[in-house]
PDB file of N, CA and C in Angstrom:
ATOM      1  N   UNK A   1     -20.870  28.366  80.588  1.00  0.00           N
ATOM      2  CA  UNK A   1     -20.929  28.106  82.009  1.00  0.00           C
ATOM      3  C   UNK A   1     -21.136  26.618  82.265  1.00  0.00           C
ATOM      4  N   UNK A   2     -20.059  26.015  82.916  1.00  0.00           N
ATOM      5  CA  UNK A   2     -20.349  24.383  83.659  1.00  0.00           C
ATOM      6  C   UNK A   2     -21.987  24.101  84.240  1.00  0.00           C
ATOM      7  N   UNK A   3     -21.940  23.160  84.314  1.00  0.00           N
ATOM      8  CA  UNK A   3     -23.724  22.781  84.792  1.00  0.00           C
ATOM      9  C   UNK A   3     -22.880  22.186  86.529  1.00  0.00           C
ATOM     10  N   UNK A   4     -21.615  22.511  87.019  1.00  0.00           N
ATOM     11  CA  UNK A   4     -21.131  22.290  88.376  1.00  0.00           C
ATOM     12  C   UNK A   4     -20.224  23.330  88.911  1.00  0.00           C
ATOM     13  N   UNK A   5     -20.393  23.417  90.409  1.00  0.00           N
ATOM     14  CA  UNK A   5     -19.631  24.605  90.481  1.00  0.00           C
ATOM     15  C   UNK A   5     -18.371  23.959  91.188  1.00  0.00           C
ATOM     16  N   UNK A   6     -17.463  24.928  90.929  1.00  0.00           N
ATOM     17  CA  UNK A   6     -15.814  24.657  91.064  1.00  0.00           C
ATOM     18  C   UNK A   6     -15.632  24.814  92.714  1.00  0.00           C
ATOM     19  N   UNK A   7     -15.261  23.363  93.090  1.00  0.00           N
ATOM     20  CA  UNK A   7     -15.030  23.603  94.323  1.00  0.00           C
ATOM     21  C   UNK A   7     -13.571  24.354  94.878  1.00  0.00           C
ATOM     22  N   UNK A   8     -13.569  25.214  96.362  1.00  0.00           N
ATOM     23  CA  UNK A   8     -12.349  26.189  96.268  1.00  0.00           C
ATOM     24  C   UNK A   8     -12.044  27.216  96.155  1.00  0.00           C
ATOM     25  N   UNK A   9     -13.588  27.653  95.618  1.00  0.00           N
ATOM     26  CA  UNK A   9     -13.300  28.863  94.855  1.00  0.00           C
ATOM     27  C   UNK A   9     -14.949  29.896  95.496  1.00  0.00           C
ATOM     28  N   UNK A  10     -14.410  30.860  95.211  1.00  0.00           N
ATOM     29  CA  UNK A  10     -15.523  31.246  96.047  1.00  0.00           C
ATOM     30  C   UNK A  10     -16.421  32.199  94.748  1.00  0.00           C
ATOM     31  N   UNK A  11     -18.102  31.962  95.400  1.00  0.00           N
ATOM     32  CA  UNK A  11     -19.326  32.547  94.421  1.00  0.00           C
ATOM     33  C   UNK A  11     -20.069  33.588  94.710  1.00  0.00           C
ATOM     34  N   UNK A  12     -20.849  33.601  93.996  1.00  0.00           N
ATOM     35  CA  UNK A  12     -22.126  34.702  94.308  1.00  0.00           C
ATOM     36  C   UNK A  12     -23.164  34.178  93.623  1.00  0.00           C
ATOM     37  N   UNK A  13     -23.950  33.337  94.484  1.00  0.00           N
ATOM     38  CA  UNK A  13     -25.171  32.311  93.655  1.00  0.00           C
ATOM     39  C   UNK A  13     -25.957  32.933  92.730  1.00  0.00           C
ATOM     40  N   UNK A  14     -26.164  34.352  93.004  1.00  0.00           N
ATOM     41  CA  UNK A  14     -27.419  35.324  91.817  1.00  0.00           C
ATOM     42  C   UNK A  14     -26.219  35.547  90.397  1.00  0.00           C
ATOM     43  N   UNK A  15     -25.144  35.021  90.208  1.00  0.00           N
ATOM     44  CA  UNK A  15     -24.395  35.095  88.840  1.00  0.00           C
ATOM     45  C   UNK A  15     -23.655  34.042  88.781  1.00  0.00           C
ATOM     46  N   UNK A  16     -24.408  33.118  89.108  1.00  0.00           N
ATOM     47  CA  UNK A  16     -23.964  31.619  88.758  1.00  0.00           C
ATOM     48  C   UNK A  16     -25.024  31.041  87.713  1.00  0.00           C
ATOM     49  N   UNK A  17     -26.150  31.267  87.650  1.00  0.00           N
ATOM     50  CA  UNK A  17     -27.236  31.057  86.606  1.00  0.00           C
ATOM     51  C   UNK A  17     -28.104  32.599  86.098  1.00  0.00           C
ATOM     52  N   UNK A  18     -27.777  32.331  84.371  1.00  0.00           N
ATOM     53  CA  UNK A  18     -29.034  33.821  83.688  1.00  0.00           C
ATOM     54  C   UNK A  18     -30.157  33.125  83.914  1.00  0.00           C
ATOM     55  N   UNK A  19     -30.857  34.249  83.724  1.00  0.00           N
ATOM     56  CA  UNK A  19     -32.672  33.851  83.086  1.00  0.00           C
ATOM     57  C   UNK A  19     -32.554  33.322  81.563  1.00  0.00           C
ATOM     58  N   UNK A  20     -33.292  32.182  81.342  1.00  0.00           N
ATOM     59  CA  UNK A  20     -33.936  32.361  79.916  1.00  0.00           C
ATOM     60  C   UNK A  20     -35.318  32.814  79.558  1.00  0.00           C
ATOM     61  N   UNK A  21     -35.645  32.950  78.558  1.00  0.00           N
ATOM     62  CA  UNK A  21     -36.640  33.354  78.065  1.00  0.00           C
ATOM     63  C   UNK A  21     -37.915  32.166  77.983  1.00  0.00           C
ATOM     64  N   UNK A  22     -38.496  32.666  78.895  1.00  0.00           N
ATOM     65  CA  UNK A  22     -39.785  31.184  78.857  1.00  0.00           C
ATOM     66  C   UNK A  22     -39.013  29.732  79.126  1.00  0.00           C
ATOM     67  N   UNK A  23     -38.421  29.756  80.141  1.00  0.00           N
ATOM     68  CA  UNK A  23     -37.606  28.781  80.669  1.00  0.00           C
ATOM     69  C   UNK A  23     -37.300  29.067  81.947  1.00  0.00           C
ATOM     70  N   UNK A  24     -36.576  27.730  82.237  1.00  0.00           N
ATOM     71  CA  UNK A  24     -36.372  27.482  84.064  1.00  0.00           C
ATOM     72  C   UNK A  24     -34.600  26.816  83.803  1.00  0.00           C
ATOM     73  N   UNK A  25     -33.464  27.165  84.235  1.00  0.00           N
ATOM     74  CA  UNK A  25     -32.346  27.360  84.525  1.00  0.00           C
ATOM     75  C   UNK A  25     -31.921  26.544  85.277  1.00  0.00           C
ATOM     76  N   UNK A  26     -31.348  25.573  85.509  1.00  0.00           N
ATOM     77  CA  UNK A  26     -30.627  24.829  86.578  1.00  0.00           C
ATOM     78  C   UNK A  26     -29.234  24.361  86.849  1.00  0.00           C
ATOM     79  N   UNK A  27     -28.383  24.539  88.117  1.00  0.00           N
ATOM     80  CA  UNK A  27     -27.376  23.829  87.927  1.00  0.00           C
ATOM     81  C   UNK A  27     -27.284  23.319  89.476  1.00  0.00           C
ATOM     82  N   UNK A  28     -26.451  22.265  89.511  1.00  0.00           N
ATOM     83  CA  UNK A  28     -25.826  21.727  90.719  1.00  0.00           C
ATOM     84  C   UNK A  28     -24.901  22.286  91.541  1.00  0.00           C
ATOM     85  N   UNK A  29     -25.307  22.823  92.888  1.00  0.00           N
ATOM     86  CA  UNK A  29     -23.995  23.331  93.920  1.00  0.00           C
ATOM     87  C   UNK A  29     -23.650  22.036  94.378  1.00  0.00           C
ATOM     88  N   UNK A  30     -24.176  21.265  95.107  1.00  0.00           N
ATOM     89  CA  UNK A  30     -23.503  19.655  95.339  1.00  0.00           C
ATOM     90  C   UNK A  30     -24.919  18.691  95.280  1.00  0.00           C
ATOM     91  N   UNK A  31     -24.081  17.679  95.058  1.00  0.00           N
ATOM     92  CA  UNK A  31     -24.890  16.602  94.298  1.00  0.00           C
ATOM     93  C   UNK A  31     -24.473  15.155  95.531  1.00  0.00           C
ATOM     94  N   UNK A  32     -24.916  14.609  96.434  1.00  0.00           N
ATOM     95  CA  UNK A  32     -24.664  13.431  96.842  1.00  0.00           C
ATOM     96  C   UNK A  32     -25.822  12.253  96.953  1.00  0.00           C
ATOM     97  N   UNK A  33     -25.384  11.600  98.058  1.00  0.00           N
ATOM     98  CA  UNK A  33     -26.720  10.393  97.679  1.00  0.00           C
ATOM     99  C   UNK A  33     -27.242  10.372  99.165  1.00  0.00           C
ATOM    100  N   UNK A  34     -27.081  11.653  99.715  1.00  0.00           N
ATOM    101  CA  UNK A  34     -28.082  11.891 100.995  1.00  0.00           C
ATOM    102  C   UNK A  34     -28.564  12.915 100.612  1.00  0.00           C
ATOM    103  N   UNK A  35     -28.234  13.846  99.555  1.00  0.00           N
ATOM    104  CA  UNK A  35     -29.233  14.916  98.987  1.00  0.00           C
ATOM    105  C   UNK A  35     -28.713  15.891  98.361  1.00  0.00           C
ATOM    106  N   UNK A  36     -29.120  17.119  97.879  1.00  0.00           N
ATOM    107  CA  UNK A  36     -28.499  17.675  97.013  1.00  0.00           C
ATOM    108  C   UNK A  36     -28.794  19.512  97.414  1.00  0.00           C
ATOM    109  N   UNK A  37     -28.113  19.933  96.818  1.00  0.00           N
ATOM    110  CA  UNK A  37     -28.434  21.424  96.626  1.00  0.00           C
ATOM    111  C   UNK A  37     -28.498  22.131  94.584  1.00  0.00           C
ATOM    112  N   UNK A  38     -29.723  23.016  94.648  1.00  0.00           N
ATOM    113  CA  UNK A  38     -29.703  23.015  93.063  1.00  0.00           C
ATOM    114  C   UNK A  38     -29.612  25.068  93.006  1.00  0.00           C
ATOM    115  N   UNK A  39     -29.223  25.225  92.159  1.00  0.00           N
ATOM    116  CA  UNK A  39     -29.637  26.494  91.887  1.00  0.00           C
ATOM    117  C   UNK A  39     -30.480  27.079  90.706  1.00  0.00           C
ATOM    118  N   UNK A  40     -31.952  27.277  90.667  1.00  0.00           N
ATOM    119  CA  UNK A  40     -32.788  28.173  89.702  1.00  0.00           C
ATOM    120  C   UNK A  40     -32.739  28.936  89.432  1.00  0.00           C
ATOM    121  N   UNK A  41     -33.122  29.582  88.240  1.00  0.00           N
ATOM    122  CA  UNK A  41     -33.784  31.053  87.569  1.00  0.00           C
ATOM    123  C   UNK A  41     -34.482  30.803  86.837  1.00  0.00           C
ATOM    124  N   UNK A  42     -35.715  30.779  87.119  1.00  0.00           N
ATOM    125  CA  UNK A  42     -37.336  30.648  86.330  1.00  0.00           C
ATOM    126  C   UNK A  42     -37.660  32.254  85.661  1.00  0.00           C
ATOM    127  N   UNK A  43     -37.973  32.081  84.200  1.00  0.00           N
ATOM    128  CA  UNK A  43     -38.744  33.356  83.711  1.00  0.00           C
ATOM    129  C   UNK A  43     -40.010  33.456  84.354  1.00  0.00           C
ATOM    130  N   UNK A  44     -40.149  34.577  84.407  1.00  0.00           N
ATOM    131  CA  UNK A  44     -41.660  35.598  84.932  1.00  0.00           C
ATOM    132  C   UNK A  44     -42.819  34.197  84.081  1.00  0.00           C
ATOM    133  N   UNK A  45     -43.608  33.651  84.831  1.00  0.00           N
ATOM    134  CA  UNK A  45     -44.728  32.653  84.740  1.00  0.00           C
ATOM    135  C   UNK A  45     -44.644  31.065  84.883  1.00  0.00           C
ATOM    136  N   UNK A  46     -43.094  30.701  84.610  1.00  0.00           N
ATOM    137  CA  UNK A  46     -42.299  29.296  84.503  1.00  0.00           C
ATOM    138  C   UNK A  46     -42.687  28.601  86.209  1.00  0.00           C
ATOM    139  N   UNK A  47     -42.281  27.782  85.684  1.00  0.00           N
ATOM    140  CA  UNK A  47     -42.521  26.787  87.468  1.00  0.00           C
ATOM    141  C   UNK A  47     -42.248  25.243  87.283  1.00  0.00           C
ATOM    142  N   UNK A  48     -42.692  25.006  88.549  1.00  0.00           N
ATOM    143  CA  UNK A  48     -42.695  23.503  88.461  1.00  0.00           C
ATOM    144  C   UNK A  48     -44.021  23.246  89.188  1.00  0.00           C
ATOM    145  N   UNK A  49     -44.698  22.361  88.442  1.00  0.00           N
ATOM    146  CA  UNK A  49     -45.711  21.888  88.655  1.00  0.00           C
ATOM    147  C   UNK A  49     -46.035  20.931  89.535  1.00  0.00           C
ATOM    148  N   UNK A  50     -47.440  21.094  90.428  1.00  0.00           N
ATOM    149  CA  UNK A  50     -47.551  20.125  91.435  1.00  0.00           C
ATOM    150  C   UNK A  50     -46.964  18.924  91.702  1.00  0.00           C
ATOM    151  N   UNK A  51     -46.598  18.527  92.474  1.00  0.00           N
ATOM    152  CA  UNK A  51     -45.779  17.290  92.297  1.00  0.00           C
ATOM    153  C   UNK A  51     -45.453  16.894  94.468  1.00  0.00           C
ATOM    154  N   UNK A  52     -45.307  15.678  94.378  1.00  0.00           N
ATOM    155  CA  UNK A  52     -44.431  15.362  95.860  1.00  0.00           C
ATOM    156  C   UNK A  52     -43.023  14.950  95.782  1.00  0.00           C
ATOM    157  N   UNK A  53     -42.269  14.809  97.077  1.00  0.00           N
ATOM    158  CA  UNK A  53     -41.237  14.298  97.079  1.00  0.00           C
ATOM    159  C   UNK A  53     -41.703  13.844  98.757  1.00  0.00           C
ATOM    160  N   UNK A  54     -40.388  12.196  98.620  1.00  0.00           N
ATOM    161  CA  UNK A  54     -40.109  11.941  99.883  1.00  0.00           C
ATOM    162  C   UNK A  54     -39.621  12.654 100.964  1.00  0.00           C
ATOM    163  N   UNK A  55     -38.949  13.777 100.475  1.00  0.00           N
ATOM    164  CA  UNK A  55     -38.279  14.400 101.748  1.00  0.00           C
ATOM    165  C   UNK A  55     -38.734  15.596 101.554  1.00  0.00           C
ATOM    166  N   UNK A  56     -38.243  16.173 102.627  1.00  0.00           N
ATOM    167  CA  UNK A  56     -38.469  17.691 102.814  1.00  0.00           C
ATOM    168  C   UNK A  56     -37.320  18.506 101.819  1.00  0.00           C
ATOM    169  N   UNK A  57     -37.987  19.528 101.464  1.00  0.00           N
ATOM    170  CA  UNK A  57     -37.045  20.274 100.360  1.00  0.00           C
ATOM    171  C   UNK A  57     -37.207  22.129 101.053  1.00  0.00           C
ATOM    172  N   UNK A  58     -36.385  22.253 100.760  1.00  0.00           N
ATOM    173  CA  UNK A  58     -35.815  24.077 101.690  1.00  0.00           C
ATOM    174  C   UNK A  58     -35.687  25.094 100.596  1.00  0.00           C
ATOM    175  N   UNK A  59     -36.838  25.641  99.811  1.00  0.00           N
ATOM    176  CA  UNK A  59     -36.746  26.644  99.080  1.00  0.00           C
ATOM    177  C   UNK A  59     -35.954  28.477  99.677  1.00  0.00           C
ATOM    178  N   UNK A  60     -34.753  28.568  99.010  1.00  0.00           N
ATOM    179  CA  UNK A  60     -34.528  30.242  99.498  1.00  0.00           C
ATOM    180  C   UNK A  60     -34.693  30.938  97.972  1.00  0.00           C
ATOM    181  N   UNK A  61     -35.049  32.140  98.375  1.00  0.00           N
ATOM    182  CA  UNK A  61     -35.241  33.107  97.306  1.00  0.00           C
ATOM    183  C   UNK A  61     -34.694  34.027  97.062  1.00  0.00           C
ATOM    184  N   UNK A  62     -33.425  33.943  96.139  1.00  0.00           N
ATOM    185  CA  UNK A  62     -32.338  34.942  95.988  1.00  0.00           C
ATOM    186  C   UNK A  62     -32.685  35.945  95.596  1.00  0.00           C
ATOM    187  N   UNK A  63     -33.371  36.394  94.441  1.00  0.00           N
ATOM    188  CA  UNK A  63     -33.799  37.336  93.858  1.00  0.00           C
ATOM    189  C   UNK A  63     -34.806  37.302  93.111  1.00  0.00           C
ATOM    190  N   UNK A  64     -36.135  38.175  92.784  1.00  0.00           N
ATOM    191  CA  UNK A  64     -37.250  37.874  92.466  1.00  0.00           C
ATOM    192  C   UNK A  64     -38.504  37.805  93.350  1.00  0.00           C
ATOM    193  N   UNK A  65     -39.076  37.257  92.752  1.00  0.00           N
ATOM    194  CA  UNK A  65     -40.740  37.078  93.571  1.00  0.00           C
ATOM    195  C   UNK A  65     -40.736  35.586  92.847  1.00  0.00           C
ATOM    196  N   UNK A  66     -41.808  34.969  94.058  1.00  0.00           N
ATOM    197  CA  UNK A  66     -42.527  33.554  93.590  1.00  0.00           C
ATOM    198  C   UNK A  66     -43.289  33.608  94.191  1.00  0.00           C
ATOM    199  N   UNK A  67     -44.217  32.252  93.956  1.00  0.00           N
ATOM    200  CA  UNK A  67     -45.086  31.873  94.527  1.00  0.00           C
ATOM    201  C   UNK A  67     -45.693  30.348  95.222  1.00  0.00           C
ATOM    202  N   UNK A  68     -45.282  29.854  96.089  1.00  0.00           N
ATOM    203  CA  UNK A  68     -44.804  28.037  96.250  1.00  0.00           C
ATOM    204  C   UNK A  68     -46.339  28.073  97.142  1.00  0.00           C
ATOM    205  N   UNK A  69     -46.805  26.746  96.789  1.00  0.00           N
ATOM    206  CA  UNK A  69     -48.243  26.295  96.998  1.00  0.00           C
ATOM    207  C   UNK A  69     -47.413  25.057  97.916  1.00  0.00           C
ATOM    208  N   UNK A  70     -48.067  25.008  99.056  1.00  0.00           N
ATOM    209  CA  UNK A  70     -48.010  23.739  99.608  1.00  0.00           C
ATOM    210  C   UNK A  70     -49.423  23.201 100.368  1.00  0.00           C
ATOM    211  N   UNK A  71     -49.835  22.305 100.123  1.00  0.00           N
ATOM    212  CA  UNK A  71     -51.176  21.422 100.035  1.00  0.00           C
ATOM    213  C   UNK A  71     -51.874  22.205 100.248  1.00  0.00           C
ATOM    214  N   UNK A  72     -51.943  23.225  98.507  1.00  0.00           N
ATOM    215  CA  UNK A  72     -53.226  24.114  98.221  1.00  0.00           C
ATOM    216  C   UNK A  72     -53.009  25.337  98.949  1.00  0.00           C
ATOM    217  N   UNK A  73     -51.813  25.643  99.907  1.00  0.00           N
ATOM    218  CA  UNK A  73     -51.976  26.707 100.487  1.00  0.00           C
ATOM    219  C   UNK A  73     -50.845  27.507  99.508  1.00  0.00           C
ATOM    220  N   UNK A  74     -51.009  29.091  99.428  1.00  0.00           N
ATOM    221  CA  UNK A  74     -50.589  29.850  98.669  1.00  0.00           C
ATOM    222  C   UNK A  74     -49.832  30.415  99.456  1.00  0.00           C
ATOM    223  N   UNK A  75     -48.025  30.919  99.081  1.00  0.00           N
ATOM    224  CA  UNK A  75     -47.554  31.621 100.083  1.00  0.00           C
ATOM    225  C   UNK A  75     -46.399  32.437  98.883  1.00  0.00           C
ATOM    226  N   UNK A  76     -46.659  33.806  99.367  1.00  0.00           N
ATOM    227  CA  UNK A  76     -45.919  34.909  98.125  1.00  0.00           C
ATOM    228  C   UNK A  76     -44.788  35.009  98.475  1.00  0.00           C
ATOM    229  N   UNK A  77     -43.507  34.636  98.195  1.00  0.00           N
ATOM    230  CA  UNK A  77     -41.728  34.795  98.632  1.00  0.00           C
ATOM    231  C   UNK A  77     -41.326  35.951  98.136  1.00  0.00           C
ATOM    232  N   UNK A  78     -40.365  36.654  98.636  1.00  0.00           N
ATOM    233  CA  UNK A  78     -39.162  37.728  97.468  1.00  0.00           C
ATOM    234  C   UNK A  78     -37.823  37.235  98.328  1.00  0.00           C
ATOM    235  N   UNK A  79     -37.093  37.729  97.314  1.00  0.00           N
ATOM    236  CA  UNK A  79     -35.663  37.661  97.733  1.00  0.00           C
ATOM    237  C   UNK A  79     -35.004  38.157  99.349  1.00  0.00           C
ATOM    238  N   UNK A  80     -34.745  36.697  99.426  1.00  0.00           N
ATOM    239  CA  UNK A  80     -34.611  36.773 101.292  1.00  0.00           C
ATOM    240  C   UNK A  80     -35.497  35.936 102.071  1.00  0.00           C
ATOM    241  N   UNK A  81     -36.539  35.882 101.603  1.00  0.00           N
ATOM    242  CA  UNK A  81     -37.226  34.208 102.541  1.00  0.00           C
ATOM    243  C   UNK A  81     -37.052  33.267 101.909  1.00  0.00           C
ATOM    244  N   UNK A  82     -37.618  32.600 103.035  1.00  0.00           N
ATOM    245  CA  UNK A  82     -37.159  30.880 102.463  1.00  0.00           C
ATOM    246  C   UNK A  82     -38.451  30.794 103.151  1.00  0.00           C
ATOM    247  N   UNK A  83     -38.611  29.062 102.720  1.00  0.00           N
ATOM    248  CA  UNK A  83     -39.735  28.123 102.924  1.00  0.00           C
ATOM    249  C   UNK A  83     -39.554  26.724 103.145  1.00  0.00           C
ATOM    250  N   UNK A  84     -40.021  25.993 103.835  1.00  0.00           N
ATOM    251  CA  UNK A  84     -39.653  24.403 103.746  1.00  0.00           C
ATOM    252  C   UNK A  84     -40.964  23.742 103.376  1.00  0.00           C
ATOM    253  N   UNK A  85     -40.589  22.887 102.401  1.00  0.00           N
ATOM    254  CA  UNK A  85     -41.995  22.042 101.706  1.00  0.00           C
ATOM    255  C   UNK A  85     -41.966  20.879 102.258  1.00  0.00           C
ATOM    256  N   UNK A  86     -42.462  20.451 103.079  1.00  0.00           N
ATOM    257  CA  UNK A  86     -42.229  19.297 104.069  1.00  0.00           C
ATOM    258  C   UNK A  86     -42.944  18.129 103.110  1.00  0.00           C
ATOM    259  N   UNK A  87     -41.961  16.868 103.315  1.00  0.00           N
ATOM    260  CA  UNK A  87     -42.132  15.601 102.787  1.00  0.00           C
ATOM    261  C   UNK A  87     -43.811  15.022 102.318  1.00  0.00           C
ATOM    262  N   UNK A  88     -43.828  14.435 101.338  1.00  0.00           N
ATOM    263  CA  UNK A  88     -45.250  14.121 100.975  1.00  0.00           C
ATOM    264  C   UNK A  88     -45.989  14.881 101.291  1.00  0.00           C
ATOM    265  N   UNK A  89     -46.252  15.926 100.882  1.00  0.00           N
ATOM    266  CA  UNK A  89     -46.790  17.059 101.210  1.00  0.00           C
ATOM    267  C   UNK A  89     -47.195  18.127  99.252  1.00  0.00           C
ATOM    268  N   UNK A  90     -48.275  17.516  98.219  1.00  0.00           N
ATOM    269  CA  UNK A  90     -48.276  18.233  97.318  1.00  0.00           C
ATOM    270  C   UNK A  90     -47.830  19.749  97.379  1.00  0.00           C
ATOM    271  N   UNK A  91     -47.045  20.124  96.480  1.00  0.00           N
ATOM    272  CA  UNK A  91     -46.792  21.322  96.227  1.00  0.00           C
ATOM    273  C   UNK A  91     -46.061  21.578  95.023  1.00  0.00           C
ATOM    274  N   UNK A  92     -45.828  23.452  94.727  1.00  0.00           N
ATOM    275  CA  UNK A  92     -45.492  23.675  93.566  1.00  0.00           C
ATOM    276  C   UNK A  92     -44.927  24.809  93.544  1.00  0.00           C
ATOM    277  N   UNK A  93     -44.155  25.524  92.823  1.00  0.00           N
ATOM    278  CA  UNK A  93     -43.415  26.581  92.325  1.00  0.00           C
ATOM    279  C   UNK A  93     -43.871  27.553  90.978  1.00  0.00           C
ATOM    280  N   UNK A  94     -44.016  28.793  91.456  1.00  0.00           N
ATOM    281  CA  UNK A  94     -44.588  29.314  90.083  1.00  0.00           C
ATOM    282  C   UNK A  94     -43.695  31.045  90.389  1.00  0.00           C
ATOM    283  N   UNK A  95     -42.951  31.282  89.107  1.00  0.00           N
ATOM    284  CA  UNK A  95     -42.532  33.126  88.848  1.00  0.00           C
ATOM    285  C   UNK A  95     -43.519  33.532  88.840  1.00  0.00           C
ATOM    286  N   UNK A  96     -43.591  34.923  89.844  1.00  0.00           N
ATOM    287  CA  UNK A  96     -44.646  35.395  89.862  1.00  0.00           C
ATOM    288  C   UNK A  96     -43.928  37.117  88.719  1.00  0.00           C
ATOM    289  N   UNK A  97     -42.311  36.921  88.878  1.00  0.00           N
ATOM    290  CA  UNK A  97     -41.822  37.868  88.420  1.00  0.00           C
ATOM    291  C   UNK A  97     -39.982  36.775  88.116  1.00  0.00           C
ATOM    292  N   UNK A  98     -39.614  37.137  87.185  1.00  0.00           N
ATOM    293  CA  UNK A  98     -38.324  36.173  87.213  1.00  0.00           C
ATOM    294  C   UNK A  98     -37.582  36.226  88.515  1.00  0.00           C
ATOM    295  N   UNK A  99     -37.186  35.215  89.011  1.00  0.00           N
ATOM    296  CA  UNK A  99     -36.447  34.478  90.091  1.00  0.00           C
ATOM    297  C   UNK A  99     -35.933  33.530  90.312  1.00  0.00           C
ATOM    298  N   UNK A 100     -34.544  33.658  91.423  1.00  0.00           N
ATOM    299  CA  UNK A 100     -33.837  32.647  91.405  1.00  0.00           C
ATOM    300  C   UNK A 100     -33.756  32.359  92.484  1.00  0.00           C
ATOM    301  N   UNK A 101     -33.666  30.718  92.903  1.00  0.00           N
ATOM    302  CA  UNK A 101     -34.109  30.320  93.789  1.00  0.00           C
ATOM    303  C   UNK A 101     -32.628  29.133  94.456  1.00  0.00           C
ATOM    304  N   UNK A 102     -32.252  28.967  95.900  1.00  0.00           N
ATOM    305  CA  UNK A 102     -31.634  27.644  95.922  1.00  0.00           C
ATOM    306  C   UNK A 102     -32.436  26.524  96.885  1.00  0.00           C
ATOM    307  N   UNK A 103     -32.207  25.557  95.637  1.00  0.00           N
ATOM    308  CA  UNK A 103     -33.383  24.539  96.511  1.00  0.00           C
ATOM    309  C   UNK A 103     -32.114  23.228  96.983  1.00  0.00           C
ATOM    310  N   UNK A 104     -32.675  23.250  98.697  1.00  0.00           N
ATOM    311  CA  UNK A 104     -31.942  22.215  99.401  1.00  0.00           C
ATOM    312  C   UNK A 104     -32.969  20.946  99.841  1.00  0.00           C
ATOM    313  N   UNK A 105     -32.264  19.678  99.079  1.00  0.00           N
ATOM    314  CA  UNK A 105     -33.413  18.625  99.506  1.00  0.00           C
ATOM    315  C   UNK A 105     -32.364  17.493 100.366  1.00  0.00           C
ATOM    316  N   UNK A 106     -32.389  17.216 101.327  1.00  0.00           N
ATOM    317  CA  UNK A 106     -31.841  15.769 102.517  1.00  0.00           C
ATOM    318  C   UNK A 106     -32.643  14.872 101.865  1.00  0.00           C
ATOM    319  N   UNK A 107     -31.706  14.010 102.443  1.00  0.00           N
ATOM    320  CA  UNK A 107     -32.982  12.853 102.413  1.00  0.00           C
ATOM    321  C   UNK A 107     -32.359  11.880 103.153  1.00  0.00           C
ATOM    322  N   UNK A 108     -33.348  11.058 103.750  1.00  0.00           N
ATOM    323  CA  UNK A 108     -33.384  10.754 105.440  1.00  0.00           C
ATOM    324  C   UNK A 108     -32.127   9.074 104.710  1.00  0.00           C
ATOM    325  N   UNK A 109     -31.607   8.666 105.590  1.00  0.00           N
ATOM    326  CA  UNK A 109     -30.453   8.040 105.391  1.00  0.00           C
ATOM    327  C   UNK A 109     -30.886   6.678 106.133  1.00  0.00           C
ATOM    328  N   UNK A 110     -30.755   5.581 105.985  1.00  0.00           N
ATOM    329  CA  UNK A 110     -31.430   4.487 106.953  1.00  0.00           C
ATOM    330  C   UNK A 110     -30.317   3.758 107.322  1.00  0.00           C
ATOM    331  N   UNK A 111     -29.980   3.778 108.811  1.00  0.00           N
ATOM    332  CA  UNK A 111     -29.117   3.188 109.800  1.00  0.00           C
ATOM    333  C   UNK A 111     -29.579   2.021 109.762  1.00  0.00           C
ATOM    334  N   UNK A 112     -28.698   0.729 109.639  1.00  0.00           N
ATOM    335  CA  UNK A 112     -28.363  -0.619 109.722  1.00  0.00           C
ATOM    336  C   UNK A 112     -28.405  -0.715 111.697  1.00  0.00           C
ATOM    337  N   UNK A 113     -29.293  -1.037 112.536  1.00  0.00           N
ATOM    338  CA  UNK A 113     -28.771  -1.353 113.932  1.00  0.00           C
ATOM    339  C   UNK A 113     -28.180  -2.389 113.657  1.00  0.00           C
TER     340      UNK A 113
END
């Protein structure tokens, strides 16, 4: 499987990435330099660890359970919500059961007046 998806052609994001075993899965739906879209599948306990970003990032939850912390607050997902982790704002990602996730991050663009 490409680590990009074929533009043209049409998908089904939950069989675009497997699970691995004690691992976290990633590939690129689009990639630019105002922001990106990624697609996950974290094994049952995998995550990503506390961390910030400049921009706001748009967690959806294709299939599975998680669990995304944003500044210390705990909030339980399954397949079908989403969440937005708003900019500088600590937070984190943890399988609470294997899941796949698409994460959309912008990022703010600075106009020349």
């Amino acid at each position: 499987m490409s680590n990009e998806f074929q533009k043209a052609s049409k998908f089904r994001f939950t069989s675009e990435v497997d699970y691995s075993e004690g691992g976290i899965v990633s590939k690129n739906v689009l990639k630019q330099a105002n922001g990106n879209i990624s697609l996950f599948a974290f094994d049952k306990g995998e995550g990503l660890s506390t961390h910030t970003a400049p921009f706001d990032a748009m967690v959806q939850v294709l299939e599975g359970k998680a669990r995304v912390v944003i500044d210390g607050k705990s909030h339980d997902l399954e397949a079908g919500e989403t969440i937005i982790m708003p900019a500088n704002l600590p937070h984190s990602v943890e399988a609470t059961e294997q899941f796949k996730m698409l994460l959309t991050m912008i990022k703010e663009i600075f106009k020349i007046p």
